[in-house]
Protein backbone atom coordinates (compact mmCIF):
# COMPACT_ATOMS: atom_id res chain seq x y z
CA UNK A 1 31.58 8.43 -24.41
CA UNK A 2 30.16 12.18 -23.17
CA UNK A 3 26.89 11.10 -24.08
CA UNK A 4 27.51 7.65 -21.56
CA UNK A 5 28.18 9.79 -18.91
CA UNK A 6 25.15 11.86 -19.23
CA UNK A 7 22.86 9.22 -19.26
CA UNK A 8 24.15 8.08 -16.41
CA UNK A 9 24.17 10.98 -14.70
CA UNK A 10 20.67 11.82 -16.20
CA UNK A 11 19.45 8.35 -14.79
CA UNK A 12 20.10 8.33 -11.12
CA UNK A 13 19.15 11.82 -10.70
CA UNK A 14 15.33 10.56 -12.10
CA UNK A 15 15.75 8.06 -9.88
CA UNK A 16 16.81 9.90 -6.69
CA UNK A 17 13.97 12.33 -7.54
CA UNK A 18 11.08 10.17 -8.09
CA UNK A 19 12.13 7.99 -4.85
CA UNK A 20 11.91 11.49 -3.01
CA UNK A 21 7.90 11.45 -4.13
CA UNK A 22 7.52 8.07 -3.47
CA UNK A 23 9.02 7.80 0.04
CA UNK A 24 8.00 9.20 3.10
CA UNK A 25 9.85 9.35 6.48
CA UNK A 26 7.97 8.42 9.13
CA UNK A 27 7.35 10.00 12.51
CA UNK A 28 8.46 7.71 15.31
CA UNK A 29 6.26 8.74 18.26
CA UNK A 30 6.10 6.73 22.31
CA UNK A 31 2.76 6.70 23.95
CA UNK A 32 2.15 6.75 27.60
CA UNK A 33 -1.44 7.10 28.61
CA UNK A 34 -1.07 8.61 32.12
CA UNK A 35 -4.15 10.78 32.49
CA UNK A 36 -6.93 11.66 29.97
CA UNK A 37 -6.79 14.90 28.91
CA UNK A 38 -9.56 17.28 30.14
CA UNK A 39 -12.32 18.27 27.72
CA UNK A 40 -10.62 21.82 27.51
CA UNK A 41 -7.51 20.84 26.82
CA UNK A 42 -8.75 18.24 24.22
CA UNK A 43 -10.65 21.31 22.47
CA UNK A 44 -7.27 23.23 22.27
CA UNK A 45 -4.91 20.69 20.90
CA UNK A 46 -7.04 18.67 18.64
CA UNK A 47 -7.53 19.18 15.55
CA UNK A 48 -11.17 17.68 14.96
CA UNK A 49 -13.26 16.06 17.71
CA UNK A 50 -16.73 14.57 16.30
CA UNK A 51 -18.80 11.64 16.48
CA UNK A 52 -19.69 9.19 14.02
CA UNK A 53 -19.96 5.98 12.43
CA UNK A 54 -17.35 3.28 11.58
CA UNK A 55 -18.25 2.86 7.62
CA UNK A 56 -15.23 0.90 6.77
CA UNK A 57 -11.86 -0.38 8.22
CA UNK A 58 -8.71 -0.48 5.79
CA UNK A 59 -5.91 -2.24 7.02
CA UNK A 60 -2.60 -2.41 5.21
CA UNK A 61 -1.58 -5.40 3.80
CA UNK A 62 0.49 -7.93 5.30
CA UNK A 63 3.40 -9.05 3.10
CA UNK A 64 6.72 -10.02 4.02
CA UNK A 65 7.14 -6.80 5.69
CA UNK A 66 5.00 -5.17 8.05
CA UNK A 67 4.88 -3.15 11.44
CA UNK A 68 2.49 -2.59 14.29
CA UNK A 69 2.53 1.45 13.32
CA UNK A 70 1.00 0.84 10.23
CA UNK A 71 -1.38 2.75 9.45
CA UNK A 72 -5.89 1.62 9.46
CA UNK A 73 -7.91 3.97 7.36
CA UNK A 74 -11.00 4.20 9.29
CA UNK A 75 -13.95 5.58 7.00
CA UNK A 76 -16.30 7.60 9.42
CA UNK A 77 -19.97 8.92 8.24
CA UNK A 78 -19.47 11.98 10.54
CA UNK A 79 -22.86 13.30 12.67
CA UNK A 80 -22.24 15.56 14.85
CA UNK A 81 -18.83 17.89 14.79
CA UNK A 82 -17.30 20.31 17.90
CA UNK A 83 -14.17 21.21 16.23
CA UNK A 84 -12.40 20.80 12.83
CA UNK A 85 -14.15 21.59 9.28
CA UNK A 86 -14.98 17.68 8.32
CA UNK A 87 -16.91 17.05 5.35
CA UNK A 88 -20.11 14.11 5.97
CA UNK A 89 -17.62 11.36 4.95
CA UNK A 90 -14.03 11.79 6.99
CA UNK A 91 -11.24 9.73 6.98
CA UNK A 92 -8.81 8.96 10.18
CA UNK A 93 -5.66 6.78 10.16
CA UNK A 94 -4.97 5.04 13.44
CA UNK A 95 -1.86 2.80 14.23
CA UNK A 96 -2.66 -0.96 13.75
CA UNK A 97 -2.43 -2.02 17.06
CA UNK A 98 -1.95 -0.70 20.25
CA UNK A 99 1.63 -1.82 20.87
CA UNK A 100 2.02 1.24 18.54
CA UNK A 101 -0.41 3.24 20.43
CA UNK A 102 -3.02 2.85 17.79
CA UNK A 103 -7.01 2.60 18.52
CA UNK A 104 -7.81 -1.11 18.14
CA UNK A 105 -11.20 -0.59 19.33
CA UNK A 106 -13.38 0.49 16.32
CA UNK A 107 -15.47 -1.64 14.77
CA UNK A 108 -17.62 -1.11 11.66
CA UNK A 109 -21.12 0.07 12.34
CA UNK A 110 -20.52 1.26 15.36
CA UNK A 111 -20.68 4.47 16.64
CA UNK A 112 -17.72 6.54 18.29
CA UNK A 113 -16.71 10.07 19.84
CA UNK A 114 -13.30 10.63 17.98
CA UNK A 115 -10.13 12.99 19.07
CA UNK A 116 -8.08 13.88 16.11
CA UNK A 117 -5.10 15.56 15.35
CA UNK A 118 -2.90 16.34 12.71
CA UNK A 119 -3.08 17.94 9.14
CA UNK A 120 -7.01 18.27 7.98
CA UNK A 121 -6.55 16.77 5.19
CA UNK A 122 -4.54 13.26 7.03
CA UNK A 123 -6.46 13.20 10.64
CA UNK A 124 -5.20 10.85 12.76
CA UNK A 125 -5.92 9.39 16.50
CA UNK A 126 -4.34 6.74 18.71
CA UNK A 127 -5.14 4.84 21.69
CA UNK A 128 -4.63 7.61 24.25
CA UNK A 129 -6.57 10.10 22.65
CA UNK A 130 -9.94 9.62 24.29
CA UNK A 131 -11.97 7.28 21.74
CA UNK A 132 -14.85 6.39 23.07
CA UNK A 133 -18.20 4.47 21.87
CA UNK A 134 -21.40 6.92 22.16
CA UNK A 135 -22.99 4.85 24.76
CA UNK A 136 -19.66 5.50 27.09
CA UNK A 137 -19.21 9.31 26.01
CA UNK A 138 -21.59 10.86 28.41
CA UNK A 139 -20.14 12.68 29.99
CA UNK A 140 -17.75 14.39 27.03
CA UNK A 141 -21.30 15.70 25.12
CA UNK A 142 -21.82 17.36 28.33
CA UNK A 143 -18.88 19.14 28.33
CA UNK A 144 -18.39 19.46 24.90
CA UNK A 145 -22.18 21.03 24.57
CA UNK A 146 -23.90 21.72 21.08
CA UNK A 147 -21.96 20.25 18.00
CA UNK A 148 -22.52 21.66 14.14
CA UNK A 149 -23.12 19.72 11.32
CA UNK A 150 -20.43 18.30 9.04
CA UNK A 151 -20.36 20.33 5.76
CA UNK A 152 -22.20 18.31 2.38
CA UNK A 153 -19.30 17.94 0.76
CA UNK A 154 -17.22 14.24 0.53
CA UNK A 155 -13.25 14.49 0.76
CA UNK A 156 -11.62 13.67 -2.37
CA UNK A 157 -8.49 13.85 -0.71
CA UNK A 158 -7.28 10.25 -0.47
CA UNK A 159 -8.08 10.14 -4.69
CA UNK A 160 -5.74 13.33 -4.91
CA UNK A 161 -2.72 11.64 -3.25
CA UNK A 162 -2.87 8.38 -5.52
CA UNK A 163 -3.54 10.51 -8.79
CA UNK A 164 -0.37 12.42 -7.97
CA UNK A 165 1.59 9.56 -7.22
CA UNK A 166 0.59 7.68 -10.31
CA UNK A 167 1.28 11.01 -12.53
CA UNK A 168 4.90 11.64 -11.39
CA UNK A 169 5.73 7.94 -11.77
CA UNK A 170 4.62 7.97 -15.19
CA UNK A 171 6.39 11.15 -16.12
CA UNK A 172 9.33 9.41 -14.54
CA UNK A 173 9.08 6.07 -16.20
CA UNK A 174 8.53 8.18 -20.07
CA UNK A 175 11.38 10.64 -19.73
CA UNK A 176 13.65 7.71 -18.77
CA UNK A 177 12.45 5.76 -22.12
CA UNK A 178 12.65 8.93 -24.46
CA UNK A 179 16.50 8.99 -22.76
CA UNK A 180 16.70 5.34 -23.48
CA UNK A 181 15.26 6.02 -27.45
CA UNK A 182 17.44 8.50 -27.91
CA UNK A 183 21.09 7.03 -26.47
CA UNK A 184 20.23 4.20 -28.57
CA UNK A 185 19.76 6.53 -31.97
CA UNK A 186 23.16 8.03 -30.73
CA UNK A 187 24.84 4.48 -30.71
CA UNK A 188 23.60 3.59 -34.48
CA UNK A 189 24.84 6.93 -35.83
């Protein structure tokens, strides 16, 4: 009967512990787009501002549930960089549409100036942010002057997440059947 109790006790703590890996809470954020932001200003609150070229759009997938703020991984082969520490190949997440503020217009092959903010290793950018093709940025490389180079290296950081995801489920799902072998040797005994 103890040993009942502690299974079940046992049980929903895995279970309340791997759902805290598994699920996020979101930031809820409103966008009003009254003024772009000066070039200055952009340089101070950003956290990486480069141009580059759309190499692939990921959008999530639409099942029976799905929201406007999801979020498009937007694969960028990064040229030129004026602030942030962005490997050749960068990722930045964007909203998918612009009801949610997100940046609708990039399109693959193309080539774009991009404002981004957030954690380095999760960039993200948004419809107010001051996106613009290269052929309509004119005027930001003149203000923004010289760029650097983005370093050799590719970001394995997307990889990471998954791998770590995938681990602590696993460890999850075989220290609930070891619990499972071993309440049933209990039971036969």
């Amino acid at each position: 009967m103890m040993w009942k109790r502690i299974t079940k006790v046992l049980l929903i703590y895995f279970i309340v512990l791997g759902t805290c890996f598994v699920v996020k809470p979101l930031t809820v954020n409103a966008c009003s787009c009254a003024a772009p932001p000066s070039i200055e200003n952009q340089l101070n609150r950003k956290t990486a501002i480069f141009s580059g070229k759309v190499l692939s759009l990921t959008k999530p997938t639409k099942g029976k549930i799905w929201s406007t703020s999801d979020s498009v991984k937007v694969q960028f082969e990064v040229k030129t960089v004026w602030k942030g520490e962005l490997s050749f190949q960068t990722s930045v997440y964007t909203a998918l549409s612009s009801a949610s503020c997100g940046y609708e217009g990039f399109e693959v092959n193309e080539e774009y100036i991009v404002f981004a903010y957030g954690d380095p290793e999760r960039l993200e950018t948004g419809l107010c942010e001051g996106n613009k093709t290269l052929a309509s940025a004119q005027e930001e490389f003149k203000a923004l002057g010289a760029g650097y180079e983005p370093l050799k290296i590719t970001n394995p950081q997307d990889e990471n997440q998954s791998n770590i995801i995938i681990i602590l489920v696993l460890a999850s799902a075989i220290t609930l059947f070891i619990m499972l072998l071993l309440s049933l040797r209990r039971r036969r005994r």
